[in-house]
N, C-alpha and C. Protein backbone atom coordinates (compact mmCIF):
# COMPACT_ATOMS: atom_id res chain seq x y z
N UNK A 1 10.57 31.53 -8.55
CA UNK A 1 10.32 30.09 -8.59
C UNK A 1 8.85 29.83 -8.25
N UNK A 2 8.50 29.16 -8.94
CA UNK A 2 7.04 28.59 -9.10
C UNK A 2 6.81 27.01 -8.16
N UNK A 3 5.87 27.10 -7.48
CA UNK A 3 5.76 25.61 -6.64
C UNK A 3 5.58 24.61 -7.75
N UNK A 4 5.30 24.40 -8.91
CA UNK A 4 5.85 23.81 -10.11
C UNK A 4 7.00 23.50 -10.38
N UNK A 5 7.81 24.72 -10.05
CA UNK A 5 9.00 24.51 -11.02
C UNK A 5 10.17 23.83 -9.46
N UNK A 6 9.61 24.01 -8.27
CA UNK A 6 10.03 23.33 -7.24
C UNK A 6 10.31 21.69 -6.71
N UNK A 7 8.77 21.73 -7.20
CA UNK A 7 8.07 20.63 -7.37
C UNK A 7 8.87 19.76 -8.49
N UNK A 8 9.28 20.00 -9.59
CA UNK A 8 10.00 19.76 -10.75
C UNK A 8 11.16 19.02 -10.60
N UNK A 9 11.93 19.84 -9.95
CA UNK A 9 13.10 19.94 -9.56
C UNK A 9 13.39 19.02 -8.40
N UNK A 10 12.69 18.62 -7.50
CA UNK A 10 12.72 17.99 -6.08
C UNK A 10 12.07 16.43 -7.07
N UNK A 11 11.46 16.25 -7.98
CA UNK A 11 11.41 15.06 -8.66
C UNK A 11 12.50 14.27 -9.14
N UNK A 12 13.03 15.15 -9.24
CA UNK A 12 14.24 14.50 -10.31
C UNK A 12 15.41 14.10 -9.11
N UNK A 13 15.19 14.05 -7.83
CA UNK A 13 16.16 14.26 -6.91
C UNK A 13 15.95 12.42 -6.46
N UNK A 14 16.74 12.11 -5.95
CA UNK A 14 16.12 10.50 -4.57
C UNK A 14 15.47 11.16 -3.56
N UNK A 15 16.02 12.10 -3.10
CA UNK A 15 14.68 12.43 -2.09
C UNK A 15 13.58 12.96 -2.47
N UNK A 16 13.08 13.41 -4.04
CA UNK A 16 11.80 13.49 -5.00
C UNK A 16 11.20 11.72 -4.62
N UNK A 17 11.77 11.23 -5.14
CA UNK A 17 11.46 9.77 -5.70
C UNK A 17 10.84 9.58 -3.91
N UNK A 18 11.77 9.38 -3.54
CA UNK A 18 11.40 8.72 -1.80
C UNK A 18 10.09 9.19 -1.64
N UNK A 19 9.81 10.67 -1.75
CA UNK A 19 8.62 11.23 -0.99
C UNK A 19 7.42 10.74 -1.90
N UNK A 20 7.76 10.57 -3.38
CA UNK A 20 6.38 9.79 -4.36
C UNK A 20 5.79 8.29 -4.03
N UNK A 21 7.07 7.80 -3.42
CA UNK A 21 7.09 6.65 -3.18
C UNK A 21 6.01 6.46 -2.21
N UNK A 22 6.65 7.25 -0.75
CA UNK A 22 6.26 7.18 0.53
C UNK A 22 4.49 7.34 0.42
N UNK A 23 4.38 8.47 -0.72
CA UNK A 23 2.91 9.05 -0.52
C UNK A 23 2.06 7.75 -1.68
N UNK A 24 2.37 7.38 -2.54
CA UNK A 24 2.05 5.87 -3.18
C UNK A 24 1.55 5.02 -2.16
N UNK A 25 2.53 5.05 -1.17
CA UNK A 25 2.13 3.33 -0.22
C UNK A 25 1.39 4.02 0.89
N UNK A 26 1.01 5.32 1.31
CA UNK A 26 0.24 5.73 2.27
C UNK A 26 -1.07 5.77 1.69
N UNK A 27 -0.96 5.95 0.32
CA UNK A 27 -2.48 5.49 -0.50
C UNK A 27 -2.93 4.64 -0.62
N UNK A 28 -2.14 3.41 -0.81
CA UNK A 28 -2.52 2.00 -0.88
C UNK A 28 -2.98 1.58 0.23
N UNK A 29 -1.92 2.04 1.46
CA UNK A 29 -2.29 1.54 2.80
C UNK A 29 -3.68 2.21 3.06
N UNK A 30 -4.25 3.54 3.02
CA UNK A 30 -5.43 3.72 3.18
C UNK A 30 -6.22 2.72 2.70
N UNK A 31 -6.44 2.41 1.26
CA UNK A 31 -7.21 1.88 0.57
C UNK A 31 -7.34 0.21 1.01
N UNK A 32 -6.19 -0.13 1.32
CA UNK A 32 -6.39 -1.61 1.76
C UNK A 32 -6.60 -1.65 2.92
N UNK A 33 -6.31 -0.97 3.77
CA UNK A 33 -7.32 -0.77 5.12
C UNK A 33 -9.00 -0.42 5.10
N UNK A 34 -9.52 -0.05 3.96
CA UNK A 34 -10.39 0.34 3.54
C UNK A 34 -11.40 -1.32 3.07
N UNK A 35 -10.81 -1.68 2.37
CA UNK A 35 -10.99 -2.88 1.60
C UNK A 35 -11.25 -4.13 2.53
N UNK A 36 -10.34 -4.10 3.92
CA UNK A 36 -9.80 -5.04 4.82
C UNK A 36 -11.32 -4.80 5.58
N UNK A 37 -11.30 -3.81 5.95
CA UNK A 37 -12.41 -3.72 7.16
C UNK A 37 -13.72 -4.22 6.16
N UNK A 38 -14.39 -3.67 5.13
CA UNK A 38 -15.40 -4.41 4.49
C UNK A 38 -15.59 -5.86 4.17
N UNK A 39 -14.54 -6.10 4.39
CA UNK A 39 -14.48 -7.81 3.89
C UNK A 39 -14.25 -8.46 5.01
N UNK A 40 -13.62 -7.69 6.17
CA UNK A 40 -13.56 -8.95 7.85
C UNK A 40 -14.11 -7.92 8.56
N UNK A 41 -14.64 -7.43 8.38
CA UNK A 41 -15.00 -6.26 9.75
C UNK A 41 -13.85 -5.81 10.55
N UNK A 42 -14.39 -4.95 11.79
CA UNK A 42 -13.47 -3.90 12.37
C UNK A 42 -12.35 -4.80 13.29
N UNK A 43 -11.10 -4.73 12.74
CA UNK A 43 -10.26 -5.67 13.95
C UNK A 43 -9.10 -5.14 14.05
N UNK A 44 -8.74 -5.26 14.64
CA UNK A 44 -7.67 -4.19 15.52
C UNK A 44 -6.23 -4.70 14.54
N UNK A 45 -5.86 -5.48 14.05
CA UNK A 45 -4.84 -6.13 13.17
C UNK A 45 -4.69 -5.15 11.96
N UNK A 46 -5.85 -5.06 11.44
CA UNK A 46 -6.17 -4.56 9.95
C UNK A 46 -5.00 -3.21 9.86
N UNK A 47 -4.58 -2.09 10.25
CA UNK A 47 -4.31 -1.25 10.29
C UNK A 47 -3.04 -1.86 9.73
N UNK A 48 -2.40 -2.58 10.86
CA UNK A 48 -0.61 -3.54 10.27
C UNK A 48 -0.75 -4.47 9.66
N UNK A 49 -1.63 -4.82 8.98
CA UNK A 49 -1.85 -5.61 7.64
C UNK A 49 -1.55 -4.91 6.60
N UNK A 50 -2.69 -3.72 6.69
CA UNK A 50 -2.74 -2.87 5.49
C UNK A 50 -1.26 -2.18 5.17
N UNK A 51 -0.86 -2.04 6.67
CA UNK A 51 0.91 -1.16 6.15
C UNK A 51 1.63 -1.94 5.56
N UNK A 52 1.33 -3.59 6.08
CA UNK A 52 2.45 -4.07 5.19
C UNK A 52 2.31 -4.70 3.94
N UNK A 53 0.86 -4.53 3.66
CA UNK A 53 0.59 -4.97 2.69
C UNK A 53 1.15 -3.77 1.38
N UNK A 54 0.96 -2.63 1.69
CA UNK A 54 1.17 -1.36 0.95
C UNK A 54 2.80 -1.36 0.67
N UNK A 55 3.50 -1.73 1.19
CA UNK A 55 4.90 -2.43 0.75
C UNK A 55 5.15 -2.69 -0.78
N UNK A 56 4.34 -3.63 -1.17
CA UNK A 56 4.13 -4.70 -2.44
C UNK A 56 4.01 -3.81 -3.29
N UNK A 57 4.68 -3.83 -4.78
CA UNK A 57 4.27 -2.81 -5.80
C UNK A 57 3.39 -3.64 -6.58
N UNK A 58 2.71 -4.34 -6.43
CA UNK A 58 2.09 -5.47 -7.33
C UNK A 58 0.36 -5.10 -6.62
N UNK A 59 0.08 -3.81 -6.90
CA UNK A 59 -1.59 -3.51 -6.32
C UNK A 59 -2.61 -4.85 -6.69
N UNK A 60 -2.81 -4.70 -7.80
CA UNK A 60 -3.40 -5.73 -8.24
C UNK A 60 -3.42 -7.28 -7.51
N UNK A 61 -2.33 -7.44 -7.17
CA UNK A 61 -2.15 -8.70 -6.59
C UNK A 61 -2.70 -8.50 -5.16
N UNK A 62 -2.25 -7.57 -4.84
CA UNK A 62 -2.63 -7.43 -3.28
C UNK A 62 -4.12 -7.13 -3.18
N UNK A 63 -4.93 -6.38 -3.79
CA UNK A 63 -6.83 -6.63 -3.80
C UNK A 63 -6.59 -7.63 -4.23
N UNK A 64 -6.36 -8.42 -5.14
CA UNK A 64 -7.29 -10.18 -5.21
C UNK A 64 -6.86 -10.64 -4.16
N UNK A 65 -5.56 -10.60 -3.63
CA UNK A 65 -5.48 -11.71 -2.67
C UNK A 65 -6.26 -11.04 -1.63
N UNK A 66 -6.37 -9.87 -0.98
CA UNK A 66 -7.55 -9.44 -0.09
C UNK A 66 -9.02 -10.28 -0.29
N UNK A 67 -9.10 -10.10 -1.95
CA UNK A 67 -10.60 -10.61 -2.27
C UNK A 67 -10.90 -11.92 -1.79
N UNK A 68 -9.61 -12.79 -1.99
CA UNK A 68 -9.58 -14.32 -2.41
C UNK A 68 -9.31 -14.46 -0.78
N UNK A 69 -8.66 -14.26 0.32
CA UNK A 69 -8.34 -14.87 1.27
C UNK A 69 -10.00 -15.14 2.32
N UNK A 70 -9.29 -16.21 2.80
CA UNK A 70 -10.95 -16.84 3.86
C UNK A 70 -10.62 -16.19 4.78
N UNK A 71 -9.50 -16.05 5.14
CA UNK A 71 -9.47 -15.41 6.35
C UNK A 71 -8.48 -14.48 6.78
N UNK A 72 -8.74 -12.88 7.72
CA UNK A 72 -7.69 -11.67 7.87
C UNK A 72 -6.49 -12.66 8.06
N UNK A 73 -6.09 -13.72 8.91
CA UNK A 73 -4.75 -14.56 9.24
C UNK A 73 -3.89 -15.13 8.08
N UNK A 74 -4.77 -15.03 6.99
CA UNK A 74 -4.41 -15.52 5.66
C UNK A 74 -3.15 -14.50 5.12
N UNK A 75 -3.81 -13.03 5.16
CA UNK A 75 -2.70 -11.90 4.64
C UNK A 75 -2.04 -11.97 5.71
N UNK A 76 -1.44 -11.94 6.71
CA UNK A 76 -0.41 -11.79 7.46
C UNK A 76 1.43 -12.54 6.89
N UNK A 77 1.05 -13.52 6.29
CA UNK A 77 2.48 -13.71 5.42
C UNK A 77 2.43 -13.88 4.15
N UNK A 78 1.07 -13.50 3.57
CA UNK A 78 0.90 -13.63 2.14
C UNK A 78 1.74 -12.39 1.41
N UNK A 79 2.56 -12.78 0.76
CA UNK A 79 3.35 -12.53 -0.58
C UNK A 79 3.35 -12.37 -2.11
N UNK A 80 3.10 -11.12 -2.63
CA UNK A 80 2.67 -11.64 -4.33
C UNK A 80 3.66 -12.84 -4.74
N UNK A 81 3.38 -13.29 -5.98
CA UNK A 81 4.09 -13.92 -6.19
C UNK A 81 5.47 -13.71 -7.26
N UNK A 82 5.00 -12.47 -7.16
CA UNK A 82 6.59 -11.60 -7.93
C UNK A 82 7.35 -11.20 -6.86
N UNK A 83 7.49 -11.21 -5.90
CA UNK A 83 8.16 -10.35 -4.98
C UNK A 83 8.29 -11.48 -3.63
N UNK A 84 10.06 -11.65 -3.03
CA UNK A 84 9.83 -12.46 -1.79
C UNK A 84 9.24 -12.19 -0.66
């Protein structure tokens, strides 16, 4: 067996899916923690913003509304608008 053909195989599983998932929103969450601190500076919030922002499958939505909000207090219950 090949870490390919492992790899393969553990895809096609729910616990494949879970772990693509999991590693998806640990990317996002980097990145919008990334995004967060350039646009409000360093604040101790940003970190549990960004996790829950990384939730949302709607990326797109979640950078503009990063872009568009006046203020970090703004994302704290902001919601795409596809998703409750």
């Amino acid at each position: 067996m090949t870490v390919e053909s492992v790899a393969a195989f553990y895809n096609q599983t729910e616990v494949g899916q879970e772990l693509v998932r999991q590693g998806r929103e640990e990317g996002h969450e980097d990145t919008y923690r990334v995004l967060l601190r350039a646009r409000f500076g360093d604040d101790p919030q940003i970190p549990l913003i960004a996790k829950r922002l990384a939730r949302f499958s709607d990326a797109e939505a979640v950078i503009n509304a990063i872009d568009r909000a006046e203020a970090l207090d703004h994302l704290t219950q902001w919601t795409p608008p596809t998703e409750p």
